[in-house]
PDB file of N, CA and C in Angstrom:
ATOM      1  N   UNK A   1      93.252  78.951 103.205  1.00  0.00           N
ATOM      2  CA  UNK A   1      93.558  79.844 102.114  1.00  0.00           C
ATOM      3  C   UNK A   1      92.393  80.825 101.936  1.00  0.00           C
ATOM      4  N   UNK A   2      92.750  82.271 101.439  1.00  0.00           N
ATOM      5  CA  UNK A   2      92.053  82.936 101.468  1.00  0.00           C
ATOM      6  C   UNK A   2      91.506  83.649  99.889  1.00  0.00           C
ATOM      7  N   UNK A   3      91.454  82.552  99.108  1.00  0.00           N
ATOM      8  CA  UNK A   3      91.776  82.977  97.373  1.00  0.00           C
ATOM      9  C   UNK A   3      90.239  83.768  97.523  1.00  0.00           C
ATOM     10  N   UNK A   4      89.212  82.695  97.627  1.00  0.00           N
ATOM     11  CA  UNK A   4      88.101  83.506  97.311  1.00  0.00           C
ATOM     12  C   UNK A   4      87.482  84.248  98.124  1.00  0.00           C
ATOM     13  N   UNK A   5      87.995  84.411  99.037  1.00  0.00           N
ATOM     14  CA  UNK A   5      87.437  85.801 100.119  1.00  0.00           C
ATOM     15  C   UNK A   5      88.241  86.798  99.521  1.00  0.00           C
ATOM     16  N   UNK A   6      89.095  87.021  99.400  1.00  0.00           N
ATOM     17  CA  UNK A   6      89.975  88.082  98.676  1.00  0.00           C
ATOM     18  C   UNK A   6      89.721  88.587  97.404  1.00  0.00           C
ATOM     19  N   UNK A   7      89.122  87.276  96.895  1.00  0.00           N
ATOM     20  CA  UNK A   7      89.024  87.970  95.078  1.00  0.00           C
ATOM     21  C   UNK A   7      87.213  88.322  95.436  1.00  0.00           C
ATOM     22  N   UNK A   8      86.826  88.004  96.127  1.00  0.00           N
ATOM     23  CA  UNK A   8      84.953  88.159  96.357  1.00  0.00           C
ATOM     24  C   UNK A   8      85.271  89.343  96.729  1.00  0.00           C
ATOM     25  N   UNK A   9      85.867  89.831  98.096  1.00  0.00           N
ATOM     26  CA  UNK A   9      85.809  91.401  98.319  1.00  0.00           C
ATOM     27  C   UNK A   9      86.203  92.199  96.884  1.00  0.00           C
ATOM     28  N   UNK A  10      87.369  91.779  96.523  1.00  0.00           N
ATOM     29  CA  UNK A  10      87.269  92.868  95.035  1.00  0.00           C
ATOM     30  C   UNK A  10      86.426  92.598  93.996  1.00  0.00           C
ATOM     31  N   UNK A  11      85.557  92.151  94.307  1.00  0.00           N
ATOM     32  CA  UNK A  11      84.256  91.557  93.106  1.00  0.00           C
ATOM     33  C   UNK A  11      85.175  91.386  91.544  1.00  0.00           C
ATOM     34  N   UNK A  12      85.547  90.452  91.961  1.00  0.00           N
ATOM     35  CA  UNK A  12      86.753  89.639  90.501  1.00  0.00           C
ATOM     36  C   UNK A  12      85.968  88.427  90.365  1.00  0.00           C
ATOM     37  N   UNK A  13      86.071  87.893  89.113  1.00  0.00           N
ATOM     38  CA  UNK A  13      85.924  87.043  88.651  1.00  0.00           C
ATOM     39  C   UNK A  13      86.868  85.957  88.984  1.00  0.00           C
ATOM     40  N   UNK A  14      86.746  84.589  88.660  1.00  0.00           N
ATOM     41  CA  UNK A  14      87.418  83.484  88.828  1.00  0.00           C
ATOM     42  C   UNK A  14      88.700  83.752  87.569  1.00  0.00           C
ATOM     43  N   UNK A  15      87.774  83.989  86.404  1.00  0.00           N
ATOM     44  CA  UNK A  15      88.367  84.288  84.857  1.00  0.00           C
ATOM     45  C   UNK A  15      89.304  85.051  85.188  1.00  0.00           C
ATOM     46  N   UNK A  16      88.511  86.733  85.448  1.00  0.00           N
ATOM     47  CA  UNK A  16      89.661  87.711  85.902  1.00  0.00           C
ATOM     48  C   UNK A  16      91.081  87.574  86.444  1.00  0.00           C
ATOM     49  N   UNK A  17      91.221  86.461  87.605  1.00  0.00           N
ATOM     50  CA  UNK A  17      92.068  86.457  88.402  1.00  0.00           C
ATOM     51  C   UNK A  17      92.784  85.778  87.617  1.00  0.00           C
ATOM     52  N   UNK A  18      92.300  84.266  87.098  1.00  0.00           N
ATOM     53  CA  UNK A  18      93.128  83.490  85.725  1.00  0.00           C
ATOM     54  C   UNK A  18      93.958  84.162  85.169  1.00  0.00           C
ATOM     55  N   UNK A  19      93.150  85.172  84.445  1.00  0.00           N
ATOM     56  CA  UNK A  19      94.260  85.938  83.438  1.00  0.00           C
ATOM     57  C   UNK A  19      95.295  86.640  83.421  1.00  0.00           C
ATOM     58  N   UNK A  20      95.196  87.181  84.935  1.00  0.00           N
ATOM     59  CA  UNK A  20      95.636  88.389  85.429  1.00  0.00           C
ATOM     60  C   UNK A  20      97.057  87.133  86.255  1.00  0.00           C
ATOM     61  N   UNK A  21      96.699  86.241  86.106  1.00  0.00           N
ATOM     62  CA  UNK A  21      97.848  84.921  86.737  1.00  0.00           C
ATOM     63  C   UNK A  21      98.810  84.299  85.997  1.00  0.00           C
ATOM     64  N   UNK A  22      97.762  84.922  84.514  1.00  0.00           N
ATOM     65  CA  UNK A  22      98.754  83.666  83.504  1.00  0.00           C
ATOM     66  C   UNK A  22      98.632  82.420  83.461  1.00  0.00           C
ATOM     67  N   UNK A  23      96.790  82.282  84.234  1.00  0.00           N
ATOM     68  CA  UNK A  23      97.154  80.649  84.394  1.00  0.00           C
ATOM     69  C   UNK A  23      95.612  80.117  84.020  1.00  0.00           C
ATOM     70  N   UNK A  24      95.653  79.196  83.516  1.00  0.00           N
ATOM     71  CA  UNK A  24      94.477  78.321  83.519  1.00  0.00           C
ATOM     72  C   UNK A  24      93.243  78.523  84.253  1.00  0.00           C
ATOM     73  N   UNK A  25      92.147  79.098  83.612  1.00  0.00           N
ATOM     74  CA  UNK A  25      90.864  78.929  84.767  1.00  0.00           C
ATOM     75  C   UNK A  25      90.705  77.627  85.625  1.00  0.00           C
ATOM     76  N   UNK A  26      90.878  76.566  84.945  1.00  0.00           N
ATOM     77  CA  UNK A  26      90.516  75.264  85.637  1.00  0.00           C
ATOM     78  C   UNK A  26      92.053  75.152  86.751  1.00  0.00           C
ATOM     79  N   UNK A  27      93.134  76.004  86.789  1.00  0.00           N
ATOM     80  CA  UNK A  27      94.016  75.896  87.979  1.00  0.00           C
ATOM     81  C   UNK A  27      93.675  76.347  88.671  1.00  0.00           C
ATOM     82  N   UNK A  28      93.156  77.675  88.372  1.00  0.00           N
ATOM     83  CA  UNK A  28      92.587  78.726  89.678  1.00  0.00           C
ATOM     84  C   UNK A  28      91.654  78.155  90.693  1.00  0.00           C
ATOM     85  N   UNK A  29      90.596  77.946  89.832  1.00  0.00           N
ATOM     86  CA  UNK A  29      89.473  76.900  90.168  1.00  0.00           C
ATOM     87  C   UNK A  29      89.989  75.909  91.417  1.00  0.00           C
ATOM     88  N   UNK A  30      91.094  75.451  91.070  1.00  0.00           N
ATOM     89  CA  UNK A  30      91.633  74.040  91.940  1.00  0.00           C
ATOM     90  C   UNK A  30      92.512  75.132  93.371  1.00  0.00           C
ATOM     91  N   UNK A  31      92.992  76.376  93.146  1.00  0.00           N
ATOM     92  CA  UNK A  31      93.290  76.706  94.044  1.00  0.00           C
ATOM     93  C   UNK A  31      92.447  76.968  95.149  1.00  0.00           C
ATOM     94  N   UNK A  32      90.998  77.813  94.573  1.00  0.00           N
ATOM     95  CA  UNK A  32      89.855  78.080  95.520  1.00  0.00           C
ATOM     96  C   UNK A  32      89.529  77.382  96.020  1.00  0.00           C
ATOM     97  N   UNK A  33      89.628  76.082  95.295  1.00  0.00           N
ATOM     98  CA  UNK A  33      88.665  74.538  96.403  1.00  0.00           C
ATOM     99  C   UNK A  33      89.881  73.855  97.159  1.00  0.00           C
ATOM    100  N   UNK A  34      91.089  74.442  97.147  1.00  0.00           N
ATOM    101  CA  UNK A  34      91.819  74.113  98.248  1.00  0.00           C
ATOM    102  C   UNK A  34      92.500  72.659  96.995  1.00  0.00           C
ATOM    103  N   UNK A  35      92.137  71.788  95.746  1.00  0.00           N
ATOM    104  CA  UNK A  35      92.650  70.906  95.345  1.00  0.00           C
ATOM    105  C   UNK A  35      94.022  70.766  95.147  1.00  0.00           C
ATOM    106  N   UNK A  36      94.727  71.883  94.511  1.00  0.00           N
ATOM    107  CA  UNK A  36      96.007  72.015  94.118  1.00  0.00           C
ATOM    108  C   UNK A  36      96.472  73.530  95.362  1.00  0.00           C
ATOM    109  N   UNK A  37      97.630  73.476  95.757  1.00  0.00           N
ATOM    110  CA  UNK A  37      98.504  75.134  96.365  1.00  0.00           C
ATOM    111  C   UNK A  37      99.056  75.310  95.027  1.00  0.00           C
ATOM    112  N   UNK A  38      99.831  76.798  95.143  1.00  0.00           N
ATOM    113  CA  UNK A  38     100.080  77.609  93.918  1.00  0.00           C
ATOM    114  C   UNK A  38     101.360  77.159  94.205  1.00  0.00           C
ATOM    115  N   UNK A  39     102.403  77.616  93.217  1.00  0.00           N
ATOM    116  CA  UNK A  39     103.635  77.800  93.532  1.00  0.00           C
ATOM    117  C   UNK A  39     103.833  78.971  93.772  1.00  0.00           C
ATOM    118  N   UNK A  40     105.284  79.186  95.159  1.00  0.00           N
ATOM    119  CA  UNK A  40     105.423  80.373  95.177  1.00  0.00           C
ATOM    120  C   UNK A  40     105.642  81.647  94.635  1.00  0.00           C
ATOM    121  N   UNK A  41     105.750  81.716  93.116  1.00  0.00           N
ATOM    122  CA  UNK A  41     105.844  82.777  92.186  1.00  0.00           C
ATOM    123  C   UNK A  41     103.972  83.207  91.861  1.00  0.00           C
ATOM    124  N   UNK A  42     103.226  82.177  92.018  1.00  0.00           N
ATOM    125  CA  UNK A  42     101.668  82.444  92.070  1.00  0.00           C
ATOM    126  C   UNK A  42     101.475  83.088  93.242  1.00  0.00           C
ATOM    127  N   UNK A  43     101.301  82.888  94.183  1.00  0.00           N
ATOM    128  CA  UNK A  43     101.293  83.216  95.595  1.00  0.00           C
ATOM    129  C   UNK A  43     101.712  84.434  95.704  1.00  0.00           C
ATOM    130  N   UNK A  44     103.124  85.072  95.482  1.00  0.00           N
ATOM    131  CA  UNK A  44     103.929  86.179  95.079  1.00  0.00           C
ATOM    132  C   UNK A  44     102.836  87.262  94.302  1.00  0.00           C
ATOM    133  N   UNK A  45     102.422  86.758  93.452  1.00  0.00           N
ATOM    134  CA  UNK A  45     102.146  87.562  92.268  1.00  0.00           C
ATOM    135  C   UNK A  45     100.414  88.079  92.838  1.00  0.00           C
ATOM    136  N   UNK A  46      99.750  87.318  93.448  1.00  0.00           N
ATOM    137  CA  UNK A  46      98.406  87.544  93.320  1.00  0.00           C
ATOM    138  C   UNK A  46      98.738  88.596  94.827  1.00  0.00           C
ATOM    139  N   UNK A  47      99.676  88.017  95.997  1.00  0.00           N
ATOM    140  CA  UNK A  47      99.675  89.196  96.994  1.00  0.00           C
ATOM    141  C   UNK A  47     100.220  90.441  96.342  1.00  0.00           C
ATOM    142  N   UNK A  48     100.781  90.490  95.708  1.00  0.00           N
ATOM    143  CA  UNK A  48     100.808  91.759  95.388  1.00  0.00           C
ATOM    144  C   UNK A  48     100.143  92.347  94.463  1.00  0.00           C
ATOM    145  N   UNK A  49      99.275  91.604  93.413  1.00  0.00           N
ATOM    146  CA  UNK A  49      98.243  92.446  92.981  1.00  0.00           C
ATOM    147  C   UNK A  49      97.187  92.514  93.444  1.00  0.00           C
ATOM    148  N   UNK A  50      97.080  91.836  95.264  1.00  0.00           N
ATOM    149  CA  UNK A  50      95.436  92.524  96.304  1.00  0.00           C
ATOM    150  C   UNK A  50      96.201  93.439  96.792  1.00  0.00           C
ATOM    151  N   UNK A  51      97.821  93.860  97.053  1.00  0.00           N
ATOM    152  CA  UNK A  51      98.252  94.391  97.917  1.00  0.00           C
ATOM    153  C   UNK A  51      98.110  94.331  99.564  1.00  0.00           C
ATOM    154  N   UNK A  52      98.259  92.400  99.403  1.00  0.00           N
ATOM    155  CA  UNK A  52      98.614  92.041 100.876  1.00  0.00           C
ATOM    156  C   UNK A  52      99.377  90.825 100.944  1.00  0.00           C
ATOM    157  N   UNK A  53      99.563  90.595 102.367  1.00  0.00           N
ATOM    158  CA  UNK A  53     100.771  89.998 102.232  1.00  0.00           C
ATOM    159  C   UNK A  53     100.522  88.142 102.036  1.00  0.00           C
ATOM    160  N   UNK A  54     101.641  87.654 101.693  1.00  0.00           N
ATOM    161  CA  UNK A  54     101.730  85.958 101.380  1.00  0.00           C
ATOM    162  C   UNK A  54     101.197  85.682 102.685  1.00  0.00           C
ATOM    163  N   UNK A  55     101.074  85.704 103.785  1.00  0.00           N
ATOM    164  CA  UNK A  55     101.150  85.238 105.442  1.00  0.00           C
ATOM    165  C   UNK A  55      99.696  85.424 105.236  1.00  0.00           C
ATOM    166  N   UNK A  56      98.658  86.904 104.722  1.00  0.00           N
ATOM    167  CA  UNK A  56      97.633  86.751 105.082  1.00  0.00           C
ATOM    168  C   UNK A  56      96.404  86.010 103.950  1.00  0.00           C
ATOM    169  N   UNK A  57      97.128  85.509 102.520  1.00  0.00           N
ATOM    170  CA  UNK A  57      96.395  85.074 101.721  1.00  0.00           C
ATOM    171  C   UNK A  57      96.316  84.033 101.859  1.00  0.00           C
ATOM    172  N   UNK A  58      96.969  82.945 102.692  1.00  0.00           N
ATOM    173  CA  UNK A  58      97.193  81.768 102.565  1.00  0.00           C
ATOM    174  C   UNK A  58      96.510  81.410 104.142  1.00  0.00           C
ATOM    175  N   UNK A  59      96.171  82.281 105.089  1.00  0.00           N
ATOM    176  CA  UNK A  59      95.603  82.227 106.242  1.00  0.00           C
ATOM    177  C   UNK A  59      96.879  81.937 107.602  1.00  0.00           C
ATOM    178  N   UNK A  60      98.206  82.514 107.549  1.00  0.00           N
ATOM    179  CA  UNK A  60      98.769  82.233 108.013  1.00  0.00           C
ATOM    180  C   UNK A  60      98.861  83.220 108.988  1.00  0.00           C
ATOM    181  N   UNK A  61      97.768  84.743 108.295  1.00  0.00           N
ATOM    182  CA  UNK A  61      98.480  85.715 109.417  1.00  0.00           C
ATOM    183  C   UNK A  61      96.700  86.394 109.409  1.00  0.00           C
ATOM    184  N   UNK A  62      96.311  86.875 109.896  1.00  0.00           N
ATOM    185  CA  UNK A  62      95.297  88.066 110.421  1.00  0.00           C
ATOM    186  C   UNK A  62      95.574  89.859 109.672  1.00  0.00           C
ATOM    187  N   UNK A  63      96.888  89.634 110.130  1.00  0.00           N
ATOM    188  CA  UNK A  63      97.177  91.119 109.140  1.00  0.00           C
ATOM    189  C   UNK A  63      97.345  91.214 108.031  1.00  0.00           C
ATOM    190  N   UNK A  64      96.653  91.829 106.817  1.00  0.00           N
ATOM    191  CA  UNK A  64      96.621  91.782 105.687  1.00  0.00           C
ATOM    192  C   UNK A  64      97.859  92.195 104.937  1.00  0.00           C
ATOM    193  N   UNK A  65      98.459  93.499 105.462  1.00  0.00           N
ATOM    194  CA  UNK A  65      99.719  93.541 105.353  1.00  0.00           C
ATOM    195  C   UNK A  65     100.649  94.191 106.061  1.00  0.00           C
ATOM    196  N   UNK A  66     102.159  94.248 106.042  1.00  0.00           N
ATOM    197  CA  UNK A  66     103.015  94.580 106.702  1.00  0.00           C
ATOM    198  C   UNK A  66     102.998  96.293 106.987  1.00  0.00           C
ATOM    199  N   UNK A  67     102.478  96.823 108.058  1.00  0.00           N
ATOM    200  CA  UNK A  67     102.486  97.877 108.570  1.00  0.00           C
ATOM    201  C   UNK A  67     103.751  98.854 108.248  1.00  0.00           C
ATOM    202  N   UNK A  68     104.015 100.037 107.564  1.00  0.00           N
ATOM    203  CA  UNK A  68     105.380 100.834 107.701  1.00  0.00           C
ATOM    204  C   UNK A  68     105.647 101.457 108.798  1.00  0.00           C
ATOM    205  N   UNK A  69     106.765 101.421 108.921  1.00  0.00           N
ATOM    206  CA  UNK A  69     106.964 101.843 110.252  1.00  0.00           C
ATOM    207  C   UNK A  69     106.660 103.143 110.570  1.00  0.00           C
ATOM    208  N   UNK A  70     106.935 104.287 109.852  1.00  0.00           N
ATOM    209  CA  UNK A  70     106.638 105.348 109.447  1.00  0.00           C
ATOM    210  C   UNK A  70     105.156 105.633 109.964  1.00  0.00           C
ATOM    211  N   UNK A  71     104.273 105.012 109.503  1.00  0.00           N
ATOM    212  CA  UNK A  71     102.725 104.933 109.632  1.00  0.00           C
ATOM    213  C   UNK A  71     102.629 104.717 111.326  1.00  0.00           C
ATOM    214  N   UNK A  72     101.244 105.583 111.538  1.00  0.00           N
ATOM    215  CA  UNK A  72     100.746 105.263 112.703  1.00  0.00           C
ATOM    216  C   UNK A  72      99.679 103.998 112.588  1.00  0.00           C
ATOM    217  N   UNK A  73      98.800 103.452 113.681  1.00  0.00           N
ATOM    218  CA  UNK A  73      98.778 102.583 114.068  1.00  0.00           C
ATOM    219  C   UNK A  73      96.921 103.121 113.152  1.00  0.00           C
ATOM    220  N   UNK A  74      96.813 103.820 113.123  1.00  0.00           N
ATOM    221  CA  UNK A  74      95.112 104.572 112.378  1.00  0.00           C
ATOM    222  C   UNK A  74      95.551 104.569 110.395  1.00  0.00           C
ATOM    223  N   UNK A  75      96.593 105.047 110.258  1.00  0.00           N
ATOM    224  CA  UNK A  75      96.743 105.061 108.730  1.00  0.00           C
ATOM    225  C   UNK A  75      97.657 103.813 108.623  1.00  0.00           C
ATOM    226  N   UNK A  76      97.708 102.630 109.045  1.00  0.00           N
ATOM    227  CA  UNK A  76      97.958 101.034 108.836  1.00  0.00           C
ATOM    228  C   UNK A  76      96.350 100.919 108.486  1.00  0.00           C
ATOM    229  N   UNK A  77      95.879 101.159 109.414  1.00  0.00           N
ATOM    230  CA  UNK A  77      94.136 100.804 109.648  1.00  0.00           C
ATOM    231  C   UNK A  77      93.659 100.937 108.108  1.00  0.00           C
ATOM    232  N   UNK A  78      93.439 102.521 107.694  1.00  0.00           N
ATOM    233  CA  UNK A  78      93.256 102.807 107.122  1.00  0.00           C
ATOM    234  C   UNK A  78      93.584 102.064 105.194  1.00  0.00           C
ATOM    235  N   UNK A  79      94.803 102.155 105.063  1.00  0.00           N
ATOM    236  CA  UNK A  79      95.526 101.653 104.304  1.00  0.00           C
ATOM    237  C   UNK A  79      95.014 100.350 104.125  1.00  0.00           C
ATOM    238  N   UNK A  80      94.906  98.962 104.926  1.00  0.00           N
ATOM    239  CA  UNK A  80      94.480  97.564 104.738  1.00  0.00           C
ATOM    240  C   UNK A  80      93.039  98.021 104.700  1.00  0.00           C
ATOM    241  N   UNK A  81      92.237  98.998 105.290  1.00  0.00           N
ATOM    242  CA  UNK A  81      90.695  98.601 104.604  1.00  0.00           C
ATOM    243  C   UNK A  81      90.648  99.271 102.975  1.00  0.00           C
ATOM    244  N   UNK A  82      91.343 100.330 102.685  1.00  0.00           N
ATOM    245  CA  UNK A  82      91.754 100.634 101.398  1.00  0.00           C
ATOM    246  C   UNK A  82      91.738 100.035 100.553  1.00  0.00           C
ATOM    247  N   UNK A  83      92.708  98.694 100.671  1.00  0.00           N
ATOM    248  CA  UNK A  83      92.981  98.408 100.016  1.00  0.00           C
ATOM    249  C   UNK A  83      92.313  97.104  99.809  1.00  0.00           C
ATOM    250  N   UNK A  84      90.901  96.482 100.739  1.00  0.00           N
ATOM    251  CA  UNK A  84      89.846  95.571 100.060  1.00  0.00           C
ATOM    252  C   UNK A  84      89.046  96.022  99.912  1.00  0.00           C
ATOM    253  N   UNK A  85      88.495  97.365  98.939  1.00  0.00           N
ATOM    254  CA  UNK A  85      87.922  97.686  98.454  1.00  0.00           C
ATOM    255  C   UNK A  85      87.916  97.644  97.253  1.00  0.00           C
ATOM    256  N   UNK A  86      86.930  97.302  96.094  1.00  0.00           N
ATOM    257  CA  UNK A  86      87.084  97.607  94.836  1.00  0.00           C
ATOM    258  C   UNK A  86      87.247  98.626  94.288  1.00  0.00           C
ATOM    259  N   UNK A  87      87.061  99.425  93.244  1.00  0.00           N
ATOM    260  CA  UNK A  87      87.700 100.402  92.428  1.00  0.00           C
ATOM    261  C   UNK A  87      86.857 101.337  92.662  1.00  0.00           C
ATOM    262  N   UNK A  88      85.093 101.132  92.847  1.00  0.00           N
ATOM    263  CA  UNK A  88      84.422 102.563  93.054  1.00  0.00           C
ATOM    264  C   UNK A  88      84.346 102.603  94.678  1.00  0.00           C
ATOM    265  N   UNK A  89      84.512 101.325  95.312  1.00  0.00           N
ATOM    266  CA  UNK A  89      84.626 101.536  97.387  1.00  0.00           C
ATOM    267  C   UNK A  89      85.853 102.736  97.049  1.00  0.00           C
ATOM    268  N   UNK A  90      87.199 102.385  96.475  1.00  0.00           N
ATOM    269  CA  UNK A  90      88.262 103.479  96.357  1.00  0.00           C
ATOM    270  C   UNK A  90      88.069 104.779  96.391  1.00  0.00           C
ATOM    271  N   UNK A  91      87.232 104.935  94.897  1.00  0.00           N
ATOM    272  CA  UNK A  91      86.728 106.220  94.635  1.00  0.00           C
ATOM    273  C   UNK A  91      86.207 107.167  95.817  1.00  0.00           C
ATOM    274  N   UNK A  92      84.988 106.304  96.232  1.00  0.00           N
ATOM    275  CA  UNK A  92      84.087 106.847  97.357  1.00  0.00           C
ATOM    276  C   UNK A  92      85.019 107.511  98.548  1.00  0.00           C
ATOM    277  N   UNK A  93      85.802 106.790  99.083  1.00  0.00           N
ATOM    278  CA  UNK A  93      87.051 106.738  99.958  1.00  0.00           C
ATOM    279  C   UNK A  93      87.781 108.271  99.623  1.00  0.00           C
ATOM    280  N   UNK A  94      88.170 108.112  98.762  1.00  0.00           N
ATOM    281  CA  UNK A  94      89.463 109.074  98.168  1.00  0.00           C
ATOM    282  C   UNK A  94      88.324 110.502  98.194  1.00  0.00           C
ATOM    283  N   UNK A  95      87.113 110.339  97.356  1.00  0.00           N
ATOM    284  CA  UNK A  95      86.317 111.655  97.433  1.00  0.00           C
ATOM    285  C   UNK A  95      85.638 112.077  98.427  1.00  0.00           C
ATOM    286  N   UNK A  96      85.013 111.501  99.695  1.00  0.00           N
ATOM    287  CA  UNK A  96      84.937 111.470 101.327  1.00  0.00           C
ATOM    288  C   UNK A  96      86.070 112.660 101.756  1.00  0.00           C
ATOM    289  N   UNK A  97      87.193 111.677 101.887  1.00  0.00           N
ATOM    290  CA  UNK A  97      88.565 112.150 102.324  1.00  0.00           C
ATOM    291  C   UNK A  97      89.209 113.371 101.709  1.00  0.00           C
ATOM    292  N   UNK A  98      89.201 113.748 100.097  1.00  0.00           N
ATOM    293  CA  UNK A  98      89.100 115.134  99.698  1.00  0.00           C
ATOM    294  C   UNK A  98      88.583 115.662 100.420  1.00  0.00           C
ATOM    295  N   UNK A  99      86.558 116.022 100.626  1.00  0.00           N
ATOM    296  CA  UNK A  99      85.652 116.733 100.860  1.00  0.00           C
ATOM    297  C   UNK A  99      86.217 116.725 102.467  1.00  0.00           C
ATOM    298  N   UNK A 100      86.584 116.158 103.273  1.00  0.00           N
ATOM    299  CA  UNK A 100      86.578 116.234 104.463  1.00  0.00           C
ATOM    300  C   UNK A 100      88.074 117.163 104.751  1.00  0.00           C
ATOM    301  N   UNK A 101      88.810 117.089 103.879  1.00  0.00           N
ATOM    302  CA  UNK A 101      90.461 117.811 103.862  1.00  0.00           C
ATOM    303  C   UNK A 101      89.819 119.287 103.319  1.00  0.00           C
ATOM    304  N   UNK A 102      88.724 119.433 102.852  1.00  0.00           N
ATOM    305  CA  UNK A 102      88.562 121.148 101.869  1.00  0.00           C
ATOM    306  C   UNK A 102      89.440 121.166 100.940  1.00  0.00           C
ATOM    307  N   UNK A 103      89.518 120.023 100.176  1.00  0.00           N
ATOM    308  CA  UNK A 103      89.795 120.300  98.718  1.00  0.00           C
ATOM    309  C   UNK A 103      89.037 120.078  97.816  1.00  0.00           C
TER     310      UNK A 103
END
């Protein structure tokens, strides 16, 4: 399982993630040390608020998430490092990528 590598890259709290779960610090707690698995509506809920997938939070998959088809094989890339970044890695990202477009 990948609870606290996932919530460490977004520099979250144990608390944070609790709350944001609806659930008990001392459950969360038991998820990180591997004591208790979530149910699948937990599981559900936390991949989609890292914005990756059930397969890669639980260590079942390598890819963080499901590629669109649409997307090339560089803005998949792009997109999954995106998106384990915290809120000012984002920023930095997004204002880079302006300055480099000439806007």
């Amino acid at each position: 399982m990948r609870f606290k590598e996932v919530r460490q890259m977004r520099k979250l709290t144990q608390r944070q993630v609790a709350d944001l779960l609806e659930i008990p610090l001392r459950t969360y707690q038991n998820y990180e040390r591997e004591i208790n698995d979530p149910d699948t509506d937990v599981l559900c809920k936390m991949a989609d608020f890292y914005g990756i997938t059930v397969d890669y939070l639980v260590g079942y998959s390598d890819i963080a998430f499901q590629p669109q088809s649409h997307l090339s094989a560089d803005e998949t890339h792009l997109i999954d490092v995106y998106r384990r970044l915290d809120e000012p890695g984002r920023h930095a990202v997004i204002t880079l990528a302006e300055g480099l477009a000439g806007e």
